[in-house]
N, C-alpha and C. Protein backbone atom coordinates (compact mmCIF):
# COMPACT_ATOMS: atom_id res chain seq x y z
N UNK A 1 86.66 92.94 92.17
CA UNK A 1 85.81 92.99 93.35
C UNK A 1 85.00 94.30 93.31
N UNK A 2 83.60 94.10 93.71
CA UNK A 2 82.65 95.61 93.74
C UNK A 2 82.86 95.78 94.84
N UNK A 3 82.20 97.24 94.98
CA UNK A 3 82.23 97.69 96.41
C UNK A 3 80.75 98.04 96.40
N UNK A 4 80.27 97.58 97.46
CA UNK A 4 78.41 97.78 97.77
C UNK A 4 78.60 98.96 99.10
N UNK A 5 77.92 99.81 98.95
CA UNK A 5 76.90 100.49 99.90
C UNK A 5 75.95 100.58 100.41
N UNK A 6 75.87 100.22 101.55
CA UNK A 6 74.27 100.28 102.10
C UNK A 6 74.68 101.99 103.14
N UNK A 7 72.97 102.22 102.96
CA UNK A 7 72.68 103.16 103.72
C UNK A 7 71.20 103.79 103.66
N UNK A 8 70.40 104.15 104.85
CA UNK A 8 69.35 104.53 104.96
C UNK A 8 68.82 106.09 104.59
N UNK A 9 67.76 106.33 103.89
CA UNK A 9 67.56 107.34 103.74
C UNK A 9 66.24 108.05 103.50
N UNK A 10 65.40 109.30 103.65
CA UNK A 10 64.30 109.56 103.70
C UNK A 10 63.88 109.52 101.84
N UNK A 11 63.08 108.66 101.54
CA UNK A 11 62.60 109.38 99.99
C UNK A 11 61.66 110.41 100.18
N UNK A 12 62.09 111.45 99.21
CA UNK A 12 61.04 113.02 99.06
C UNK A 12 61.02 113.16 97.96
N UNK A 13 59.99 113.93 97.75
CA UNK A 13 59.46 114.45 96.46
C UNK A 13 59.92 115.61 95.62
N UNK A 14 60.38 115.86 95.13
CA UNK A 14 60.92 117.53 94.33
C UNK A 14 59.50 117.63 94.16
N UNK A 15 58.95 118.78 94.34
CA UNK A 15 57.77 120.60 93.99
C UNK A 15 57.60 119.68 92.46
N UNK A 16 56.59 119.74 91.79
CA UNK A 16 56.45 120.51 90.61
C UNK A 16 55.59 119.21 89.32
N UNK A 17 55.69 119.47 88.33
CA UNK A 17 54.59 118.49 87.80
C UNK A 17 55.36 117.18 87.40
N UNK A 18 56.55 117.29 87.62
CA UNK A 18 57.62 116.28 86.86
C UNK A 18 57.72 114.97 87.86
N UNK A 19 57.27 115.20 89.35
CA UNK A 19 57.10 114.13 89.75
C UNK A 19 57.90 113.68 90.47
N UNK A 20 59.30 114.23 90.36
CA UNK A 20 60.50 113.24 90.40
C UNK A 20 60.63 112.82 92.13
N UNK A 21 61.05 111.81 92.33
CA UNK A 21 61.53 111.19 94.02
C UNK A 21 63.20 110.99 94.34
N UNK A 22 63.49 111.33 95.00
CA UNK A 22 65.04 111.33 95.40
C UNK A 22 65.02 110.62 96.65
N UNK A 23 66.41 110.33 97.03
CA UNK A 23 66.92 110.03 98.20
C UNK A 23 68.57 110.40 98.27
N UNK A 24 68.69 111.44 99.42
CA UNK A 24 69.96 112.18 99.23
C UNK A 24 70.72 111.00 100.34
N UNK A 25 71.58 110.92 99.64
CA UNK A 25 73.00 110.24 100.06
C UNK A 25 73.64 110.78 101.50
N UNK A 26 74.24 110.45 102.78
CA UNK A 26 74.50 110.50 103.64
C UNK A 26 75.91 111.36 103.11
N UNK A 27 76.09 112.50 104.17
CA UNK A 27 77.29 113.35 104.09
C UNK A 27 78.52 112.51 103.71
N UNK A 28 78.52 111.47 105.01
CA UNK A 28 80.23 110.79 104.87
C UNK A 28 80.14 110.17 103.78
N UNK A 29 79.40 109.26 103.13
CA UNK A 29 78.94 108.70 101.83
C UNK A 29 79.14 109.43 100.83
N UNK A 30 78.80 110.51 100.39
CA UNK A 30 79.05 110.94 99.74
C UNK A 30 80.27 111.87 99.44
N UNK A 31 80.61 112.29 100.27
CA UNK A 31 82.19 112.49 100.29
C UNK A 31 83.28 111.70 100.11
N UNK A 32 83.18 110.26 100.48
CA UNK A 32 83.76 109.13 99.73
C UNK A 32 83.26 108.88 98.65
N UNK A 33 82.11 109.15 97.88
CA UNK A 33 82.43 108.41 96.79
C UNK A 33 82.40 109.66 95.46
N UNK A 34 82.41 110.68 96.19
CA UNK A 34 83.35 111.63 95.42
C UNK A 34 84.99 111.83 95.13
N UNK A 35 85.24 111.44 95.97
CA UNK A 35 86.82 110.68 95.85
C UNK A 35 87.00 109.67 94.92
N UNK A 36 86.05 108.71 95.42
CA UNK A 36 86.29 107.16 94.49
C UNK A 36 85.94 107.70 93.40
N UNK A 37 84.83 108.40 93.12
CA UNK A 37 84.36 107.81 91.49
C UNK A 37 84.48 109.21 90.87
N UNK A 38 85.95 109.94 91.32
CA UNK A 38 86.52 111.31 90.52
C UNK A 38 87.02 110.81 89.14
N UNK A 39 87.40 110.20 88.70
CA UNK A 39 87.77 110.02 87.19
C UNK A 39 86.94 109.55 86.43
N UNK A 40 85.77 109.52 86.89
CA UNK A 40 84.46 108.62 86.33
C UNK A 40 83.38 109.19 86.58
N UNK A 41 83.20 110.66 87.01
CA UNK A 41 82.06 111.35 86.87
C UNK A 41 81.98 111.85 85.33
N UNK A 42 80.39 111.51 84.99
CA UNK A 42 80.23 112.31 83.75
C UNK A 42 79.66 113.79 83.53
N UNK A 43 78.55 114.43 82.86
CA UNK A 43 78.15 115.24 82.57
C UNK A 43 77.12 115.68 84.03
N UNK A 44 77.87 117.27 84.25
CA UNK A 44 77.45 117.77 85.40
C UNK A 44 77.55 117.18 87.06
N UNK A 45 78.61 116.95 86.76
CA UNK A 45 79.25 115.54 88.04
C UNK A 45 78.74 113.90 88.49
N UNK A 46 77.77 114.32 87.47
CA UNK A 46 77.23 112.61 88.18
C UNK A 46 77.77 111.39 87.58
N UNK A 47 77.26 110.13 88.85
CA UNK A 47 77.92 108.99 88.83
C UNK A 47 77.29 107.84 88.49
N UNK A 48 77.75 106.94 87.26
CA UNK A 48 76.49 106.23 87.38
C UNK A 48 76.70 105.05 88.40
N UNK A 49 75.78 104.18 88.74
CA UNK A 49 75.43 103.44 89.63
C UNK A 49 74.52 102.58 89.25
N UNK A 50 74.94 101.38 90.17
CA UNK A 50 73.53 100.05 90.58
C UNK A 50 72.77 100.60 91.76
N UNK A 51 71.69 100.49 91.58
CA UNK A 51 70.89 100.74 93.09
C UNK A 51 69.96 99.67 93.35
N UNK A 52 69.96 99.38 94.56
CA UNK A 52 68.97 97.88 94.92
C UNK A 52 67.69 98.87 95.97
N UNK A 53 66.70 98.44 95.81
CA UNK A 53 65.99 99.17 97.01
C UNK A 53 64.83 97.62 96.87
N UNK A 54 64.60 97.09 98.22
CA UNK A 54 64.18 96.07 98.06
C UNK A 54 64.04 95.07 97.09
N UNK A 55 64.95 94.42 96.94
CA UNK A 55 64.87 93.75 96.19
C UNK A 55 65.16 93.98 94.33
N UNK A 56 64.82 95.60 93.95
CA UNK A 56 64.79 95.57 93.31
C UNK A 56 66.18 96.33 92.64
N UNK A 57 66.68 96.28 91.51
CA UNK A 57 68.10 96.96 91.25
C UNK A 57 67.61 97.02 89.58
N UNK A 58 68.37 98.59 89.30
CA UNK A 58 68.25 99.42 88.30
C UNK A 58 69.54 99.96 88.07
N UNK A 59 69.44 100.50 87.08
CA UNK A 59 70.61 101.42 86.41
C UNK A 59 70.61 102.78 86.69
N UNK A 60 71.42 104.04 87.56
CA UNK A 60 70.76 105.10 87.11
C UNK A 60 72.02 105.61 87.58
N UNK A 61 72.08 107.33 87.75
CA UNK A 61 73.16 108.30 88.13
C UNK A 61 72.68 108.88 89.34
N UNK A 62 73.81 109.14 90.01
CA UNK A 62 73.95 109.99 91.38
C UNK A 62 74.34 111.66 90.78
N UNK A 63 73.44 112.21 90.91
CA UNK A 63 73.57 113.45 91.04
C UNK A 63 74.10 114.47 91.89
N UNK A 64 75.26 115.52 91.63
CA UNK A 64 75.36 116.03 93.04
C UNK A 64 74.70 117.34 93.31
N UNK A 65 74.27 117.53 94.62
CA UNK A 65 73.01 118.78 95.15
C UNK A 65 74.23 120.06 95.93
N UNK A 66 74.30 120.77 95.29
CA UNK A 66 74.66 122.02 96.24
C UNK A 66 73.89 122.37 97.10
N UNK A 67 72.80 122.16 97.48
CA UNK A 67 72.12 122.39 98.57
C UNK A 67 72.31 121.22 99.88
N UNK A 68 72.25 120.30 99.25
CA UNK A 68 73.06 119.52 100.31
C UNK A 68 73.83 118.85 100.90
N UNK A 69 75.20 119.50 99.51
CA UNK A 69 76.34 119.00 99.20
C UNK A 69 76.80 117.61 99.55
N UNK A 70 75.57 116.69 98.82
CA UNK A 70 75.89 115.44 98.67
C UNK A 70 75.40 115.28 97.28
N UNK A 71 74.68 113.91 97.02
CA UNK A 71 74.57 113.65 96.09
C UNK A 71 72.84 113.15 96.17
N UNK A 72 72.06 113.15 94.60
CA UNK A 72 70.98 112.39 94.67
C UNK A 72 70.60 111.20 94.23
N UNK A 73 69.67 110.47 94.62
CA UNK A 73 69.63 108.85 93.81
C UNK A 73 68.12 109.52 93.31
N UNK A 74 67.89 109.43 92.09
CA UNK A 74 66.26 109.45 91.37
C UNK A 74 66.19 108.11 91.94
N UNK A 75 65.09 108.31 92.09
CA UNK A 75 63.94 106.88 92.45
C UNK A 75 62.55 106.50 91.90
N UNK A 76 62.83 106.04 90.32
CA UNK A 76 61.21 106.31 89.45
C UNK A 76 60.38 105.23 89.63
N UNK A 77 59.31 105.84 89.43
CA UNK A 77 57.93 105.21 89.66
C UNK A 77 57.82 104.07 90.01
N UNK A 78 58.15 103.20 88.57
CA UNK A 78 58.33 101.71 88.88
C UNK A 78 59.18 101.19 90.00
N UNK A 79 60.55 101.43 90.44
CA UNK A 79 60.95 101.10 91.26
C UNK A 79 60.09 101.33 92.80
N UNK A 80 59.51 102.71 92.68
CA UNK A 80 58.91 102.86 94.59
C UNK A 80 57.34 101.79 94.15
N UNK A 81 56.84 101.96 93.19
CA UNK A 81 55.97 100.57 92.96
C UNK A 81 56.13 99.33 93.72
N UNK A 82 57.34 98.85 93.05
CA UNK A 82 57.41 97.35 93.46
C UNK A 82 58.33 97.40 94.96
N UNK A 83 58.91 98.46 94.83
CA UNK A 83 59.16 98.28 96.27
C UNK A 83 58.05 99.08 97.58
N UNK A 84 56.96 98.91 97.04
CA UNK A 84 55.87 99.77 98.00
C UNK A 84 56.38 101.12 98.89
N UNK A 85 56.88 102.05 98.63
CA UNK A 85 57.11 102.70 99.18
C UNK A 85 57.12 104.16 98.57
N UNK A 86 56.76 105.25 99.49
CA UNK A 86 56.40 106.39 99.13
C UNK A 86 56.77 107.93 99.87
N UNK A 87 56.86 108.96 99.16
CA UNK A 87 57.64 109.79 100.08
C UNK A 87 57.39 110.51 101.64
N UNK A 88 58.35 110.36 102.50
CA UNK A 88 58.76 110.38 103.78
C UNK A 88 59.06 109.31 104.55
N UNK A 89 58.78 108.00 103.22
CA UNK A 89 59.53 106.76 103.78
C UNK A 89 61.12 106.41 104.39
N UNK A 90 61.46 105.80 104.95
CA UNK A 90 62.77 105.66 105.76
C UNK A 90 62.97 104.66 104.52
N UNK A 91 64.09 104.27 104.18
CA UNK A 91 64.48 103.47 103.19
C UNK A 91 65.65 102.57 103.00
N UNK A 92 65.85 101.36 102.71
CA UNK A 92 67.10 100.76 103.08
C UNK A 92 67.62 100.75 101.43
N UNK A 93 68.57 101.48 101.27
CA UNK A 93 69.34 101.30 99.65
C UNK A 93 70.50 100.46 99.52
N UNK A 94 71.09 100.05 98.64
CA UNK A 94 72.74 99.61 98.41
C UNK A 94 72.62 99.96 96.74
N UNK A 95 73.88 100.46 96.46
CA UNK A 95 74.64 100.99 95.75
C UNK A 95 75.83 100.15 95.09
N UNK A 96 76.09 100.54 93.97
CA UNK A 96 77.51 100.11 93.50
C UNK A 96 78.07 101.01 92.36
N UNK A 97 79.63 101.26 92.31
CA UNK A 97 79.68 102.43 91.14
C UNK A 97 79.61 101.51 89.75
N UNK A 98 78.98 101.28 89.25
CA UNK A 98 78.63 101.14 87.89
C UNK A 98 80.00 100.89 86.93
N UNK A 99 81.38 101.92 87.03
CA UNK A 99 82.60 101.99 85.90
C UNK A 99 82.81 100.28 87.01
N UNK A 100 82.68 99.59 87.87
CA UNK A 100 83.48 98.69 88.36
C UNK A 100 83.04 97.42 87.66
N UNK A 101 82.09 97.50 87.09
CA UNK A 101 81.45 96.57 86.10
C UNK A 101 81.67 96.54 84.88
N UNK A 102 82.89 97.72 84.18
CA UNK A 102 82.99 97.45 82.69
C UNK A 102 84.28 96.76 82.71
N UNK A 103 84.28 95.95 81.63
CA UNK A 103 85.58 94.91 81.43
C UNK A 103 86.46 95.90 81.06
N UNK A 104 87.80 95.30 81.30
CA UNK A 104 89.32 96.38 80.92
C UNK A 104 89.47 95.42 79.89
């Protein structure tokens, strides 16, 4: 059985020429799934993950932010494309940890 997450969140832009778009993960959220997915963080704590954002679902890692001691979802190009959306948007995401999908 997976476990899905939904939760809303602002997408913003990181400064600089690289472009990149985030959406930081909700405090309690992310404090659970720092628990859950402790034996299964990789390089520099992150987690990988399914992410759906309208409709659409990708592969990527949750990053965690000391600044806002949660975690980040990248959100690239193509995805805010097809899901029309752009930063200071309100956003509806769901999630899944990714290790719950490899066969034993």
């Amino acid at each position: 059985m997976t476990t899905s997450y939904v939760f809303r969140g602002e997408l913003w832009h990181y400064p600089g020429e690289a472009g990149w778009h985030f959406i930081t993960l909700p405090p309690d959220l992310a404090e659970q799934l720092r628990v859950e997915a402790a034996p299964f963080r990789k390089g520099f704590g992150s987690v990988k993950v399914l992410a759906r954002i309208a409709g659409t679902r990708w592969s990527t890692s949750l990053f965690p932010d000391s600044k806002s001691n949660s975690y980040l979802l990248p959100v690239k190009k193509d995805i805010r494309t097809a899901a029309g959306i752009h930063a200071g948007d309100d956003v509806e995401v769901e999630i899944q940890l990714a290790f719950e999908f490899k066969a034993g």
